[in-house]
C-alpha atoms as a PDB file:
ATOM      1  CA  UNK A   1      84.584 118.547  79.659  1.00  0.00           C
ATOM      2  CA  UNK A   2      82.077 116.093  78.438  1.00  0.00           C
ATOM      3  CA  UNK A   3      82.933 114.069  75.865  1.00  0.00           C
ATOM      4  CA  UNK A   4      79.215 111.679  75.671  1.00  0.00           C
ATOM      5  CA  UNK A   5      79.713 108.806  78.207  1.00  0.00           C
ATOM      6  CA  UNK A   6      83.314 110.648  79.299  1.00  0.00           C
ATOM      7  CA  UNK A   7      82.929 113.594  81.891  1.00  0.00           C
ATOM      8  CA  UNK A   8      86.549 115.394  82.661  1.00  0.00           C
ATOM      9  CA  UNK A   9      86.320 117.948  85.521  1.00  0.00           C
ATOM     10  CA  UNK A  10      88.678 119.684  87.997  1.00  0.00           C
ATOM     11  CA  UNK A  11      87.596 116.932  90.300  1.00  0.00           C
ATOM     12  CA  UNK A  12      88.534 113.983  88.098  1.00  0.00           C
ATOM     13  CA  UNK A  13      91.565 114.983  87.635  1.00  0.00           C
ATOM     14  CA  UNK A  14      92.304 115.328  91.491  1.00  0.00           C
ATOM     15  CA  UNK A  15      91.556 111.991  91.755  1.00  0.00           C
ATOM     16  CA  UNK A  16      93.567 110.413  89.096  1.00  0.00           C
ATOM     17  CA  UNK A  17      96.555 112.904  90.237  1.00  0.00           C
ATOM     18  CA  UNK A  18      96.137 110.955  93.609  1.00  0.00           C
ATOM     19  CA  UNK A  19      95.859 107.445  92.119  1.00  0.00           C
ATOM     20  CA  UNK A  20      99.162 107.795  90.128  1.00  0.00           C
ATOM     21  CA  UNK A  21     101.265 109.740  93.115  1.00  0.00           C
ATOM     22  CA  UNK A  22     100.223 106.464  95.878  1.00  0.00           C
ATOM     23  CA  UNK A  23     100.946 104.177  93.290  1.00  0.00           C
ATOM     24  CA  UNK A  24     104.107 105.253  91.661  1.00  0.00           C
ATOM     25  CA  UNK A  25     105.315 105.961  95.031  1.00  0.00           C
ATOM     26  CA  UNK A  26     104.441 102.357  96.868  1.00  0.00           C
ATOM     27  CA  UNK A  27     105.655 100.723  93.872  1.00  0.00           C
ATOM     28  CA  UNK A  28     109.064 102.236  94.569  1.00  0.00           C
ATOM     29  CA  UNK A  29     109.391 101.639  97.937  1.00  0.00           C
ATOM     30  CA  UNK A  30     108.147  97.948  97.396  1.00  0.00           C
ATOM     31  CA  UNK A  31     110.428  97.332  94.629  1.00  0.00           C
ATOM     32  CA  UNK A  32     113.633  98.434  96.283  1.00  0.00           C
ATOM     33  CA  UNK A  33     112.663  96.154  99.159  1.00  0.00           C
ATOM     34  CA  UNK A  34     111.267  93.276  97.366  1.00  0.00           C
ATOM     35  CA  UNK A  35     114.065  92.841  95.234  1.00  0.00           C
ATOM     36  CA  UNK A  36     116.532  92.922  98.359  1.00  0.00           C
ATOM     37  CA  UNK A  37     114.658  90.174 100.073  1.00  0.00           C
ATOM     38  CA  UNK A  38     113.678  88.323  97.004  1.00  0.00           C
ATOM     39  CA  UNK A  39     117.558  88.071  96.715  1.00  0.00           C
ATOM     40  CA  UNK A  40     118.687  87.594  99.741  1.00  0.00           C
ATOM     41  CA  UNK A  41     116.194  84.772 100.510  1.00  0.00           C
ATOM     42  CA  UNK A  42     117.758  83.086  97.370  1.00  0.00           C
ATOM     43  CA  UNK A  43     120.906  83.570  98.547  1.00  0.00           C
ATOM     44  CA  UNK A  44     121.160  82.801 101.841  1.00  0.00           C
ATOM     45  CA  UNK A  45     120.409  79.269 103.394  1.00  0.00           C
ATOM     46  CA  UNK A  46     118.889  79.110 106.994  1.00  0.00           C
ATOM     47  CA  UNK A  47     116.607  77.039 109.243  1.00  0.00           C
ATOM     48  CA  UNK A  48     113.328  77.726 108.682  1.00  0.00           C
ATOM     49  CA  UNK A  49     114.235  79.268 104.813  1.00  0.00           C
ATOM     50  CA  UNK A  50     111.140  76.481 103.206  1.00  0.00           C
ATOM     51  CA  UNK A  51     108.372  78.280 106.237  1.00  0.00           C
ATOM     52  CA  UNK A  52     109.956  82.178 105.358  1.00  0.00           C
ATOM     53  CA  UNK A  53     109.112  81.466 101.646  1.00  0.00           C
ATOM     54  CA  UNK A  54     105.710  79.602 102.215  1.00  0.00           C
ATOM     55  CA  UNK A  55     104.747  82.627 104.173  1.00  0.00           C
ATOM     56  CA  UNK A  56     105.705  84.782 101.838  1.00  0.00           C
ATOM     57  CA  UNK A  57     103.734  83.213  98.817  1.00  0.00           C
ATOM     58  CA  UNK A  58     100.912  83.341 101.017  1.00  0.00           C
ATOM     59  CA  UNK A  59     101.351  86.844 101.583  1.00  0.00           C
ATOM     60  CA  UNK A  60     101.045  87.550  97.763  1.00  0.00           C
ATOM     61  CA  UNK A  61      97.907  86.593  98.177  1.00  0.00           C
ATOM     62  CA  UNK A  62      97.127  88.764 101.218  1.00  0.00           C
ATOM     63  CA  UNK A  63      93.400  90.496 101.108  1.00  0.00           C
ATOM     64  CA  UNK A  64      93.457  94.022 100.750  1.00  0.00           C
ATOM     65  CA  UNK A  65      91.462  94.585 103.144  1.00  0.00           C
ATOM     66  CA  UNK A  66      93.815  92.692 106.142  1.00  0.00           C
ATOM     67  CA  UNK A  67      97.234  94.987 104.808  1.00  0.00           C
ATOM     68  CA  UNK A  68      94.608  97.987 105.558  1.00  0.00           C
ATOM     69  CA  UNK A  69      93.112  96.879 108.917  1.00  0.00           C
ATOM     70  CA  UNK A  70      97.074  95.998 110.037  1.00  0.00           C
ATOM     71  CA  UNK A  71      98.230  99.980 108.316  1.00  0.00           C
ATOM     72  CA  UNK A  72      95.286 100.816 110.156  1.00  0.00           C
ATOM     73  CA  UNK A  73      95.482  99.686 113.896  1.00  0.00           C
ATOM     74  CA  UNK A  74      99.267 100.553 113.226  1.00  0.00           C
ATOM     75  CA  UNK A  75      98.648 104.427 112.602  1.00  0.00           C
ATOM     76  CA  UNK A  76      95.242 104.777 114.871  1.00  0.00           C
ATOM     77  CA  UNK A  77      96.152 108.001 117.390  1.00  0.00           C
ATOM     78  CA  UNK A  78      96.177 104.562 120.083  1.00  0.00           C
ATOM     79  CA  UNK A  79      98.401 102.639 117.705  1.00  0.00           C
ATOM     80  CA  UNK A  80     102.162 102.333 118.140  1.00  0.00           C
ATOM     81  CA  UNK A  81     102.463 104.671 115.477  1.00  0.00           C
ATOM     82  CA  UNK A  82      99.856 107.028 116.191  1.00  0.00           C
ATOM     83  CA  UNK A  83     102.428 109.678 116.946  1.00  0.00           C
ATOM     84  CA  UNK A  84     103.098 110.250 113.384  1.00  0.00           C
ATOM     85  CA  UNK A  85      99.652 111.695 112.957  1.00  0.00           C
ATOM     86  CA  UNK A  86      99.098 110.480 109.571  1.00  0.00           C
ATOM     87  CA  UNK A  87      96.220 108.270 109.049  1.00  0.00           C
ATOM     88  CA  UNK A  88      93.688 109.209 106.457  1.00  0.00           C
ATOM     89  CA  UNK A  89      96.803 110.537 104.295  1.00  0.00           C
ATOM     90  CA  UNK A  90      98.177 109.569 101.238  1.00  0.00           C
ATOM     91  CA  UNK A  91     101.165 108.405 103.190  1.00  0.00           C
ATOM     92  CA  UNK A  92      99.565 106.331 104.691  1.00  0.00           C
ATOM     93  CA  UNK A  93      98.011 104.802 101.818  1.00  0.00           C
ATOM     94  CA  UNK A  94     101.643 104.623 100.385  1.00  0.00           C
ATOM     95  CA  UNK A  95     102.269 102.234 103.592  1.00  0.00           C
ATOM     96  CA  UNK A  96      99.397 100.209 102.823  1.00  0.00           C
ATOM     97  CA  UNK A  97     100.016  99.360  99.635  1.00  0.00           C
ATOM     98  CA  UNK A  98     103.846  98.561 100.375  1.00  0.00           C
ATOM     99  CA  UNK A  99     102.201  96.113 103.113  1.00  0.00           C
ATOM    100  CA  UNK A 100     100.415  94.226 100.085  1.00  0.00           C
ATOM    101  CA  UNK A 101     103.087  94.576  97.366  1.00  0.00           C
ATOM    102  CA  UNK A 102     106.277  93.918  98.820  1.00  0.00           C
ATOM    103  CA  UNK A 103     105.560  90.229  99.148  1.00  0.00           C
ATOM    104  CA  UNK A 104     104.685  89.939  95.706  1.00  0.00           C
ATOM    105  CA  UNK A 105     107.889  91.363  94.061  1.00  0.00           C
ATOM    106  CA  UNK A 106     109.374  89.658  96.709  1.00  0.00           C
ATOM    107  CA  UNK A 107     107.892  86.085  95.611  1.00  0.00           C
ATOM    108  CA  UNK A 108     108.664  87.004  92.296  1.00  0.00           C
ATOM    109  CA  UNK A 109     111.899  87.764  92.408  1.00  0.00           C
ATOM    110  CA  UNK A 110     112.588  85.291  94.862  1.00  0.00           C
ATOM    111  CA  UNK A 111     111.438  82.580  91.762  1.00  0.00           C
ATOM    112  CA  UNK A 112     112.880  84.496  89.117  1.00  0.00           C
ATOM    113  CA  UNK A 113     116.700  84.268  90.925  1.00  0.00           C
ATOM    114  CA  UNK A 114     115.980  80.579  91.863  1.00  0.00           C
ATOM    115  CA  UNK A 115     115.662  79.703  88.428  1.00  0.00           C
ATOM    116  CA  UNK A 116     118.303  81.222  87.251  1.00  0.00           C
ATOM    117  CA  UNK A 117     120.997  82.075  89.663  1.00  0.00           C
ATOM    118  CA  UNK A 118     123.065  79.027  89.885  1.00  0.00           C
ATOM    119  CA  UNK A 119     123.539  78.724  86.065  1.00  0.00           C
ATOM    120  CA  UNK A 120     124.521  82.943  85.957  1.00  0.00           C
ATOM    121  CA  UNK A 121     126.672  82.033  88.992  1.00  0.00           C
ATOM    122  CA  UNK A 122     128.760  79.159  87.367  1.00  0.00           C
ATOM    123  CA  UNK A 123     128.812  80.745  84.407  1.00  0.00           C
ATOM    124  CA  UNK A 124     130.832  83.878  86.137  1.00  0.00           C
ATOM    125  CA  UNK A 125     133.134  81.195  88.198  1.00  0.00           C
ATOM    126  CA  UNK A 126     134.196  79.902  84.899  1.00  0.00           C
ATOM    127  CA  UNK A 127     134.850  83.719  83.381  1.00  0.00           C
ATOM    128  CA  UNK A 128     136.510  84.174  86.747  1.00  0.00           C
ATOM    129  CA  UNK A 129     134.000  87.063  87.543  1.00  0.00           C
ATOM    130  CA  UNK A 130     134.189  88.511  91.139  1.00  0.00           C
ATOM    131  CA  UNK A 131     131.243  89.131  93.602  1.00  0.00           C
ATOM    132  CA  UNK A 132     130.450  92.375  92.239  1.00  0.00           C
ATOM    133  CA  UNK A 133     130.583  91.120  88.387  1.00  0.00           C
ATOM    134  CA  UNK A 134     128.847  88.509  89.430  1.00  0.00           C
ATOM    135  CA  UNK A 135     126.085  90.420  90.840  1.00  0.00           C
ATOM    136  CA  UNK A 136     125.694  92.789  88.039  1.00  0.00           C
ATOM    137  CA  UNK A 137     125.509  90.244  85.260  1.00  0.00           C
ATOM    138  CA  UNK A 138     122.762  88.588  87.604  1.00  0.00           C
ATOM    139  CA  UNK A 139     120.969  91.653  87.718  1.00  0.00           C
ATOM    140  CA  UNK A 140     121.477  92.289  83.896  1.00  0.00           C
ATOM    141  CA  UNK A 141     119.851  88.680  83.377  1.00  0.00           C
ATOM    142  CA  UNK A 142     117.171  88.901  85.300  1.00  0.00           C
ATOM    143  CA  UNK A 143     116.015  92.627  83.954  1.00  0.00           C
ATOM    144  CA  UNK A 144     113.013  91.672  81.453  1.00  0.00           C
ATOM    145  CA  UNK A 145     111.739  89.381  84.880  1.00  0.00           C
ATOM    146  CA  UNK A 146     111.933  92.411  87.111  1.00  0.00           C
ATOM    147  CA  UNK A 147     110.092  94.649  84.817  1.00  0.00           C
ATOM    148  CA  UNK A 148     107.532  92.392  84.843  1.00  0.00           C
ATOM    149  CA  UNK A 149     107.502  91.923  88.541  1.00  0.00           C
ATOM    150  CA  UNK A 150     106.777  95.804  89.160  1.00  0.00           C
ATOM    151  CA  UNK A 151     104.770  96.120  86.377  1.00  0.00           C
ATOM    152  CA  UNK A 152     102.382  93.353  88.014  1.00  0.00           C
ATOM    153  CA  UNK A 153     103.137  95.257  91.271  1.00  0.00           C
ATOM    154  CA  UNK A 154     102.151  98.269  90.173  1.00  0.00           C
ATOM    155  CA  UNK A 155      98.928  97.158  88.312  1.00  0.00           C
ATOM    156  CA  UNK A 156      97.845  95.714  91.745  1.00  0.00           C
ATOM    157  CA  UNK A 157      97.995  98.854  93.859  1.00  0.00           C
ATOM    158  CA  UNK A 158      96.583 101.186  90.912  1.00  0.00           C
ATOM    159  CA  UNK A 159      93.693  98.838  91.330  1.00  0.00           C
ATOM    160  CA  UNK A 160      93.272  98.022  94.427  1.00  0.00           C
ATOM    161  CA  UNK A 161      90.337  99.743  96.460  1.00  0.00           C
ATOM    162  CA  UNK A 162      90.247  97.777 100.262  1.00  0.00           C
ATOM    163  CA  UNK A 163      93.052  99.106 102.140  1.00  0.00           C
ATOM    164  CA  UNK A 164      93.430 102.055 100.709  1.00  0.00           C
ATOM    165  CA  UNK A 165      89.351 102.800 101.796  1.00  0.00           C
ATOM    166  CA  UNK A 166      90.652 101.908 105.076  1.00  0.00           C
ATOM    167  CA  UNK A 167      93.473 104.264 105.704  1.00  0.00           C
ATOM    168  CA  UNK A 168      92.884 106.905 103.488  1.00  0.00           C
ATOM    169  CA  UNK A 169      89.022 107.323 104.337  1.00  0.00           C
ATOM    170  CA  UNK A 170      88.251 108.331 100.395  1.00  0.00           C
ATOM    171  CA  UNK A 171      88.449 112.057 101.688  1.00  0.00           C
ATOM    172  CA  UNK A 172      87.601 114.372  98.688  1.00  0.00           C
ATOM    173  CA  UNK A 173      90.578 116.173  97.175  1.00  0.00           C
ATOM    174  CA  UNK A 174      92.956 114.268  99.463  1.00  0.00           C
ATOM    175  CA  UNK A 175      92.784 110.646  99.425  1.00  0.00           C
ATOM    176  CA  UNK A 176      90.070 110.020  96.974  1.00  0.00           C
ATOM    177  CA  UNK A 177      91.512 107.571  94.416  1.00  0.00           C
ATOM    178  CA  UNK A 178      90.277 106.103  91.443  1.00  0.00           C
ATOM    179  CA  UNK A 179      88.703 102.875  92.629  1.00  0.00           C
ATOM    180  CA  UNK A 180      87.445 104.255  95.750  1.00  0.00           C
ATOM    181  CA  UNK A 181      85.928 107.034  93.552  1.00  0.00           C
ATOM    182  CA  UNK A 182      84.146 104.451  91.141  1.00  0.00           C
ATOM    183  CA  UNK A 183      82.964 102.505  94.394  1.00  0.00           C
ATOM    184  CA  UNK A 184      80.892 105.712  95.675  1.00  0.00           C
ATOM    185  CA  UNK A 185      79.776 107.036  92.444  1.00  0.00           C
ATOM    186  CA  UNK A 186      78.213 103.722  91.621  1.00  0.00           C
ATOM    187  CA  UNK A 187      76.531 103.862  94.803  1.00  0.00           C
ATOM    188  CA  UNK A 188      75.184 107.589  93.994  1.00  0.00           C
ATOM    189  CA  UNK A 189      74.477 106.196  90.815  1.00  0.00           C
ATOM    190  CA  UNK A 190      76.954 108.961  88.974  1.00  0.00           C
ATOM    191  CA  UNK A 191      77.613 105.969  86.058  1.00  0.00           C
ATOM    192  CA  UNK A 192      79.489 108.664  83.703  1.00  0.00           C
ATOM    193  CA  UNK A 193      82.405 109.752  85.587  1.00  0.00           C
ATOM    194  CA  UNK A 194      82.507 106.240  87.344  1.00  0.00           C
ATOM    195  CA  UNK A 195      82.623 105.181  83.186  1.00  0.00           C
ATOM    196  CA  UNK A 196      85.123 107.971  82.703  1.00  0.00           C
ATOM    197  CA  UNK A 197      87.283 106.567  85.687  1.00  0.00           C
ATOM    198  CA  UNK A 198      87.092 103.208  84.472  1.00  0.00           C
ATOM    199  CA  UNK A 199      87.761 103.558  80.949  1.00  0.00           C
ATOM    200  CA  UNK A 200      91.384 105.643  82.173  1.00  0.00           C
ATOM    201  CA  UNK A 201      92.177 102.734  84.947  1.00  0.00           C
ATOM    202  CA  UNK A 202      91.724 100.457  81.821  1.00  0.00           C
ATOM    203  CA  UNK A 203      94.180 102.695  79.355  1.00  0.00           C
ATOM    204  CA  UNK A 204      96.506 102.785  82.003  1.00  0.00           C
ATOM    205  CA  UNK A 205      96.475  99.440  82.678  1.00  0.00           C
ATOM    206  CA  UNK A 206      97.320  99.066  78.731  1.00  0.00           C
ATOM    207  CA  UNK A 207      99.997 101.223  79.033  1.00  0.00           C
ATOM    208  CA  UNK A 208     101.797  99.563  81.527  1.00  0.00           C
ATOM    209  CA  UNK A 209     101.528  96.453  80.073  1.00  0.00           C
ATOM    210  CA  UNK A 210     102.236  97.734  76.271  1.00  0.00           C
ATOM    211  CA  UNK A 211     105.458  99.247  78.042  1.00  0.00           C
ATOM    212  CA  UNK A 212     106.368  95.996  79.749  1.00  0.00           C
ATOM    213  CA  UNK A 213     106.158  93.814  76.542  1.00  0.00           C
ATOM    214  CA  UNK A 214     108.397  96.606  74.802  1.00  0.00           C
ATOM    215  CA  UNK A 215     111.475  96.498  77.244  1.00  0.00           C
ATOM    216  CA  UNK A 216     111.272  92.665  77.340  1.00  0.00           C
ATOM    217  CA  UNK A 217     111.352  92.637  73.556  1.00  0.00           C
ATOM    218  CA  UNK A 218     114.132  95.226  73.214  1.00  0.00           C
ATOM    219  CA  UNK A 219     116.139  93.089  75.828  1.00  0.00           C
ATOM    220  CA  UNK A 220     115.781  90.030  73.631  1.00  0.00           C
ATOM    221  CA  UNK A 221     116.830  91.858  70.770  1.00  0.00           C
ATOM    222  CA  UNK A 222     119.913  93.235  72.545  1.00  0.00           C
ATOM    223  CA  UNK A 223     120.414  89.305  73.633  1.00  0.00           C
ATOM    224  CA  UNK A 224     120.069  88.371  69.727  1.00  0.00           C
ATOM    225  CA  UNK A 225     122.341  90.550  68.608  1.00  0.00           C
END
């Protein structure tokens, strides 16, 4: 289809079938590990704890490019992990991007639970709460701040082009994602289905974030009433 500017084709679809599979996936992985961590370094007091969270704020900021060269050299046929044979997949993209978001749900939750976890935790010693009730009403609490962790999570390996060029090689109908697709159409100067890929990244984007704002709001409501 060609809709002016828009061009839909077999091949567009491929591609945003690929984006949306890596990133829903990574996303997963990351936030079922970042909150863990994020919680546990809250939790748990240690020497070294102020270096351990230093690194990992600076890891929230890691380059793209550095999580791919590490996925990389990791999954290279003379890597440790060359055995698994699956560089240039989109598993292997998956690992990237769990390289480069973990730390950032991680920070975030981390934050999130220092703010708030010693007022949800004497508030539960007074109502006599136990360690499980205790952890599910911090969990319940900190729900609108987790959405928006993984929503910023996810936003950030939809759009993220470096390390998955890297490991995934942009491979037609395998690991061709969106990004990596605008990046070689506008060097083959294809502008309309780079438009087309750009305008869905965007709406997608918008969609995340529309979703986001509603749970948050719906939680405040439920808090309200």
């Amino acid at each position: 289809m060609n809709w002016g500017i828009l061009n839909f084709n077999a091949d567009t679809l491929l591609i945003i079938g690929v984006t949306l599979r890596m990133s829903f996936f990574s996303t997963l992985i990351s936030a079922f590990l970042g909150a863990i961590l994020g919680l546990l370094l809250e939790k748990h007091q240690f020497p070294g704890k102020r270096i351990v969270v230093r690194i990992c704020r600076t890891l929230m900021g890691m380059p793209p490019v550095v999580a791919g060269l590490i996925v990389y050299l990791l999954l290279m046929r003379q890597g440790p992990l060359g055995f698994m044979g699956i560089l240039f997949t989109v598993e292997a993209m998956v690992i990237a991007q769990v390289v480069l978001i973990t730390p950032i749900i991680t920070g975030m939750v981390y934050t999130y639970a220092v703010r708030s976890a010693p007022g949800i935790r004497i508030f539960a010693k007074i109502m006599g709460a136990g360690k499980f009730q205790t952890q599910l009403l911090f969990l319940r609490e900190m729900k609108g701040e987790f959405y928006f962790a993984v929503v910023t999570a996810f936003s950030r390996a939809i759009s993220e082009v470096g390390a998955v060029m890297i490991v995934g090689g942009n491979i037609q109908g395998k690991t061709r994602t969106m990004t990596t697709a605008i990046t070689m159409l506008r060097s083959m100067g294809d502008f309309s289905q780079g438009i087309t890929l750009g305008i869905l990244l965007l709406v997608i984007a918008f969609t995340l974030q529309s979703f986001s704002d509603i749970l948050r709001k719906n939680e405040k409501s439920e808090e309200n009433f």
